[in-house]
Protein backbone atom coordinates (compact mmCIF):
# COMPACT_ATOMS: atom_id res chain seq x y z
CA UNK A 1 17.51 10.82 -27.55
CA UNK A 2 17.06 14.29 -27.50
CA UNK A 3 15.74 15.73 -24.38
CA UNK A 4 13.69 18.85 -23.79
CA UNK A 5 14.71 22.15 -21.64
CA UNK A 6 12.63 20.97 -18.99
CA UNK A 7 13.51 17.08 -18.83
CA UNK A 8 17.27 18.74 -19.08
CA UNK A 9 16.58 21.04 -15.87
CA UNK A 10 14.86 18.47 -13.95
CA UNK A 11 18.15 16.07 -14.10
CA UNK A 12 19.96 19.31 -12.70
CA UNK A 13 17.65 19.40 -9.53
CA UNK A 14 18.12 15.41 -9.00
CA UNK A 15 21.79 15.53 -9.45
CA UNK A 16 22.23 12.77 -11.92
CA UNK A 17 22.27 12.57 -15.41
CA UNK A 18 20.98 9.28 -17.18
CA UNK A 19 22.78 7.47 -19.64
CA UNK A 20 19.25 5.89 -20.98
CA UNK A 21 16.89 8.89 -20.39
CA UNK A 22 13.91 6.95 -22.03
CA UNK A 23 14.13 5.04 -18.52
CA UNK A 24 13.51 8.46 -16.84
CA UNK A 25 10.77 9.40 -19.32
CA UNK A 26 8.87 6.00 -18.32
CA UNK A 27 9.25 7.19 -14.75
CA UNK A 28 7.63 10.28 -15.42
CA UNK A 29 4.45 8.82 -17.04
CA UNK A 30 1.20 8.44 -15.36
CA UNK A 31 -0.85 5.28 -15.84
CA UNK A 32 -3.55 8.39 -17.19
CA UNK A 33 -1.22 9.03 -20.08
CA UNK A 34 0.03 5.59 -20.85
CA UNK A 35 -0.34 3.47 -24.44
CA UNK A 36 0.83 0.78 -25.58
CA UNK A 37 3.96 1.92 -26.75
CA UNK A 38 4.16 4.25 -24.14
CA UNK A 39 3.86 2.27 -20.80
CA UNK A 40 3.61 3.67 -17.36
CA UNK A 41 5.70 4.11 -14.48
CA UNK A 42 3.87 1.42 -12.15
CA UNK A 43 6.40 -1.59 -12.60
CA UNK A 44 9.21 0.90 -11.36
CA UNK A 45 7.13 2.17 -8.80
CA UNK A 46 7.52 -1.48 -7.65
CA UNK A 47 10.82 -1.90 -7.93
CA UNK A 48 12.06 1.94 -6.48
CA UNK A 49 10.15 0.98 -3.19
CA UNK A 50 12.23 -1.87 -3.03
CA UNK A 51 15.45 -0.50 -3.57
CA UNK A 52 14.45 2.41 -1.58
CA UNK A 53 13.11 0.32 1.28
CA UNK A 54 16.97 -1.59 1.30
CA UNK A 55 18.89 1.59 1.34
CA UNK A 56 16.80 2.50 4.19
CA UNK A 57 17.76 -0.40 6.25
CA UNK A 58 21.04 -0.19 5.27
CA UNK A 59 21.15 3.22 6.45
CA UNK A 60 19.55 3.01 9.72
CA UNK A 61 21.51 -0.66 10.35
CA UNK A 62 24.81 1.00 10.25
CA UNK A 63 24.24 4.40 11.75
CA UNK A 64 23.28 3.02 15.51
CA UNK A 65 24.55 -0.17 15.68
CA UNK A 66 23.10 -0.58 19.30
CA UNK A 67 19.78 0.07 17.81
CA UNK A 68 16.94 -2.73 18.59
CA UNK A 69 14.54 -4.33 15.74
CA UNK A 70 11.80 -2.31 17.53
CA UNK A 71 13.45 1.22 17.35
CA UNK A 72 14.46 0.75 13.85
CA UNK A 73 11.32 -0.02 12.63
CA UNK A 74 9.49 3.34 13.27
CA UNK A 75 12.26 5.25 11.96
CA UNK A 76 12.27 2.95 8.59
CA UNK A 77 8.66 3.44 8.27
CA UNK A 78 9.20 7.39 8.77
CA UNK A 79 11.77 7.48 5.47
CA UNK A 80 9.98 5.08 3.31
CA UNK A 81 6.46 6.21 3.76
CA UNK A 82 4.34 8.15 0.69
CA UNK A 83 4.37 11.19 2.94
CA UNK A 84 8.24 11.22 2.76
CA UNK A 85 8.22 9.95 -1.25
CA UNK A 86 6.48 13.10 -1.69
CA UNK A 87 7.65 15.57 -0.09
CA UNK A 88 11.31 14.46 -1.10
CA UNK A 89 9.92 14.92 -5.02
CA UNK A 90 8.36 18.29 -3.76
CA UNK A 91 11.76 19.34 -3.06
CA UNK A 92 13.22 18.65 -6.52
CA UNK A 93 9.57 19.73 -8.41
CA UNK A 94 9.58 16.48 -10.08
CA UNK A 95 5.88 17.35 -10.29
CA UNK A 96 6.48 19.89 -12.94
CA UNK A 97 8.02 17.21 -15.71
CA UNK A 98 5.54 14.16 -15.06
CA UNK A 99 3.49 13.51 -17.84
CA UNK A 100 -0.53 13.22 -17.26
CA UNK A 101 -3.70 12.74 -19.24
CA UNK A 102 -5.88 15.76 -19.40
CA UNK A 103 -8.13 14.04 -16.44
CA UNK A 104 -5.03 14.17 -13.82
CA UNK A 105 -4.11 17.56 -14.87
CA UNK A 106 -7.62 19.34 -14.61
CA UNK A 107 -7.60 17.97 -10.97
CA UNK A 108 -4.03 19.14 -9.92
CA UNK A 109 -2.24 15.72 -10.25
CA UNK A 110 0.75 17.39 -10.16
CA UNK A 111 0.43 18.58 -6.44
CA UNK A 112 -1.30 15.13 -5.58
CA UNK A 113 0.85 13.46 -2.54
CA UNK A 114 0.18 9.99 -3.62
CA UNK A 115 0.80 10.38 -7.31
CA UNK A 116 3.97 12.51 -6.38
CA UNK A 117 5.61 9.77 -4.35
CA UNK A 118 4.68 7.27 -6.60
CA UNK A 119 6.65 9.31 -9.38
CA UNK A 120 9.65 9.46 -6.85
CA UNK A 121 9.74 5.65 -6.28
CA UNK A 122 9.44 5.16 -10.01
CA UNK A 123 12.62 7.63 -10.33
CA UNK A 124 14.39 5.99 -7.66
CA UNK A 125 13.66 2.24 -9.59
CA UNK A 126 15.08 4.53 -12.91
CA UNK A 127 18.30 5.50 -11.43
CA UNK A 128 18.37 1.94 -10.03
CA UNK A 129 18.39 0.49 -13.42
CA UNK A 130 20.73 2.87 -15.42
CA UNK A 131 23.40 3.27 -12.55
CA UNK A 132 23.34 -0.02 -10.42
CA UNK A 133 22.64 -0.15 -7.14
CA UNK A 134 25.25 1.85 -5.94
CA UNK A 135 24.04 5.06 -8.10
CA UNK A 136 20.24 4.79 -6.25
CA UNK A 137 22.17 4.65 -2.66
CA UNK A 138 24.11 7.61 -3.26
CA UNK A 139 20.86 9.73 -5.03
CA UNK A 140 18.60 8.14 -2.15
CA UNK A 141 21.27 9.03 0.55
CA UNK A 142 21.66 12.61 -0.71
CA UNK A 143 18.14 13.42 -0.94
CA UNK A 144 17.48 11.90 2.34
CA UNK A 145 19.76 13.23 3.85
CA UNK A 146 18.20 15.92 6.39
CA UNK A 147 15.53 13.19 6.75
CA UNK A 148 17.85 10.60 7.99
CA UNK A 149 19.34 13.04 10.45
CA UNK A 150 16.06 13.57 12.06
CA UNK A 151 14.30 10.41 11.82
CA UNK A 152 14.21 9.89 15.55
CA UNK A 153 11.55 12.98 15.85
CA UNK A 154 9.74 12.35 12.77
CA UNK A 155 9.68 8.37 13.83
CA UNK A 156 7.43 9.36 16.62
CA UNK A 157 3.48 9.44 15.91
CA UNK A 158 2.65 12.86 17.66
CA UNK A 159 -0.86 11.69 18.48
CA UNK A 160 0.39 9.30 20.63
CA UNK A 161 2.79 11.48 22.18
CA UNK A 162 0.26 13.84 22.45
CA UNK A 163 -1.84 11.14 24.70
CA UNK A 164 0.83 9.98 26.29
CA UNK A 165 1.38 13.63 27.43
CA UNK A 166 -2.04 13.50 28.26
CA UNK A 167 -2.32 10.52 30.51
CA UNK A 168 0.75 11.10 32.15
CA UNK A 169 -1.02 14.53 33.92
CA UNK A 170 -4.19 12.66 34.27
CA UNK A 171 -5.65 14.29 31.58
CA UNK A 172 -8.38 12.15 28.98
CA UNK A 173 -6.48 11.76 25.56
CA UNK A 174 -7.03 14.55 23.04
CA UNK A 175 -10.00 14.73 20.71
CA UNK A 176 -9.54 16.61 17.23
CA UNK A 177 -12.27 18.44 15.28
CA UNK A 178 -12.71 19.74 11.71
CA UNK A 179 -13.07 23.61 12.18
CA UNK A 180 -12.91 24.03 8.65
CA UNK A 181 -12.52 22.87 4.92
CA UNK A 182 -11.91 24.86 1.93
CA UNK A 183 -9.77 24.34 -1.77
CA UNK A 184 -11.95 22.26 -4.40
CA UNK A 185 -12.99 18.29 -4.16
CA UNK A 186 -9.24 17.57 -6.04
CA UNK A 187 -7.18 19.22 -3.77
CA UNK A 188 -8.75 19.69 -0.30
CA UNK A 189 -7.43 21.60 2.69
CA UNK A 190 -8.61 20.60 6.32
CA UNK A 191 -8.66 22.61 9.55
CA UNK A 192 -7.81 20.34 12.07
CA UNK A 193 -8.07 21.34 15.87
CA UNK A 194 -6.41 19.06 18.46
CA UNK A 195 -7.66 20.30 22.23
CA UNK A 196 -7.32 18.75 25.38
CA UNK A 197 -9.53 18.66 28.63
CA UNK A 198 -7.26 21.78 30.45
CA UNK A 199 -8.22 23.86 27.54
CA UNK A 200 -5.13 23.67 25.32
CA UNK A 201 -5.24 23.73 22.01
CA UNK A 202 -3.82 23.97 18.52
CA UNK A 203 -4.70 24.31 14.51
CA UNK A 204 -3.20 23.15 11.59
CA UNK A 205 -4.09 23.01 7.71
CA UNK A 206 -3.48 19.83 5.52
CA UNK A 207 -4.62 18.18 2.50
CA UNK A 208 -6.37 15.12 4.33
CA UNK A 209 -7.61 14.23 7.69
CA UNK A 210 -5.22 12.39 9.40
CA UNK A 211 -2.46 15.06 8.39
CA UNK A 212 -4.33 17.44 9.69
CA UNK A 213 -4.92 15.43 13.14
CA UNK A 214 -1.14 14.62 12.82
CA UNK A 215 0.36 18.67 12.03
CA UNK A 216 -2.18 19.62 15.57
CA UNK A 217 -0.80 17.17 17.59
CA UNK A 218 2.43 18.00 16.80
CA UNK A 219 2.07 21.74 17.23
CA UNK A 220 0.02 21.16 20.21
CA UNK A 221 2.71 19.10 21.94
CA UNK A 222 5.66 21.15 21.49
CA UNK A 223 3.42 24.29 22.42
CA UNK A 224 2.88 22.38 25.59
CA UNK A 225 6.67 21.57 26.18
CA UNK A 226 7.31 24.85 25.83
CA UNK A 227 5.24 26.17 28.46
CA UNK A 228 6.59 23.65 31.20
């Protein structure tokens, strides 16, 4: 099967090369595009999350062996979420190649964070098929790989550290406001203020609500622990 330039480059960025490239071309199609000789990515979608969701354990099971059910859990949740998926297929522009119907691509599908992890499972489930198991652990492990390293921050919800914080200096938890929207209906971007009851408080910008609340807790916090 002949490929084109971009197809070609986009193998270069994930650092494999498939041996059955129409199973990377089904990853890369959108439900919005699909026919019925052209089907969609949503079965490996299925599977990647699976296969991802194993290496993940894997991962964490053998790299602190003294590590309870109850700390591993967080941290597995931090590397498999969509958030993760998509910023993981940010960093290799996998956006750029997928294929969309007109619809998706008039309302920036290509940026979208749930469509891009999506796409990133369904690669993962791609690789998975046309190099074994052992091909997807070693992709997944190298493009995780700053991720795994710092899993123990990222595991932990800021909000409630934020609280926690909080409470601990008899302080009432933190409340978060909107202090501003802007970017069309597709591809929203939120203001998000966290503040708490001394008068601290922080901003940040994301594409949804609870990233928002989620980037201002986190900045807020480690403003905070900085100061003490």
């Amino acid at each position: 099967m002949k490929l084109s330039a971009e197809i070609k480059a986009f193998q270069g960025r994930l650092g494999y090369t498939f041996t059955r490239p129409e199973t990377l071309l089904r990853a890369l199609t959108h439900s919005s595009i699909s026919t019925a000789t052209r089907p969609d990515n949503q079965r490996l979608e299925f599977l990647g999350d699976r296969v991802l969701g194993l290496v993940m354990s894997e991962a964490l099971f053998l790299a602190d062996r003294a590590a309870s059910e109850g700390q591993m859990a967080p941290r597995f949740n931090a590397l498999v979420r969509k958030e993760a998926c998509a910023d993981v297929a940010r960093q290799i522009d996998l956006g750029a190649v997928l294929k969309l119907g007109r619809s998706e691509m008039m309302t920036g599908g290509r940026r979208k964070q749930a469509l891009l992890g999506d796409a990133m499972e369904a690669v993962i489930a791609a690789v998975y098929l046309d190099a074994g198991f052992e091909g997807a652990r070693d992709l997944i492990l190298r493009l995780w790989g700053e991720r795994l390293d710092a899993v123990e921050e990222d595991a932990r919800d800021p909000k409630t550290a934020l609280q926690e914080w909080a409470q601990a200096r008899g302080l009432t938890p933190p409340k978060y406001e909107i202090t501003g929207r802007s970017g069309p209906d597709h591809a929203p971007k939120f203001t998000i203020e966290a503040l708490l009851d001394n008068g601290a408080r922080e901003t940040a910008q994301a594409g949804s609500k609870r990233q928002g609340e989620m980037a201002a807790a986190k900045a807020l916090l480690a403003r905070l622990k900085e100061s003490e």
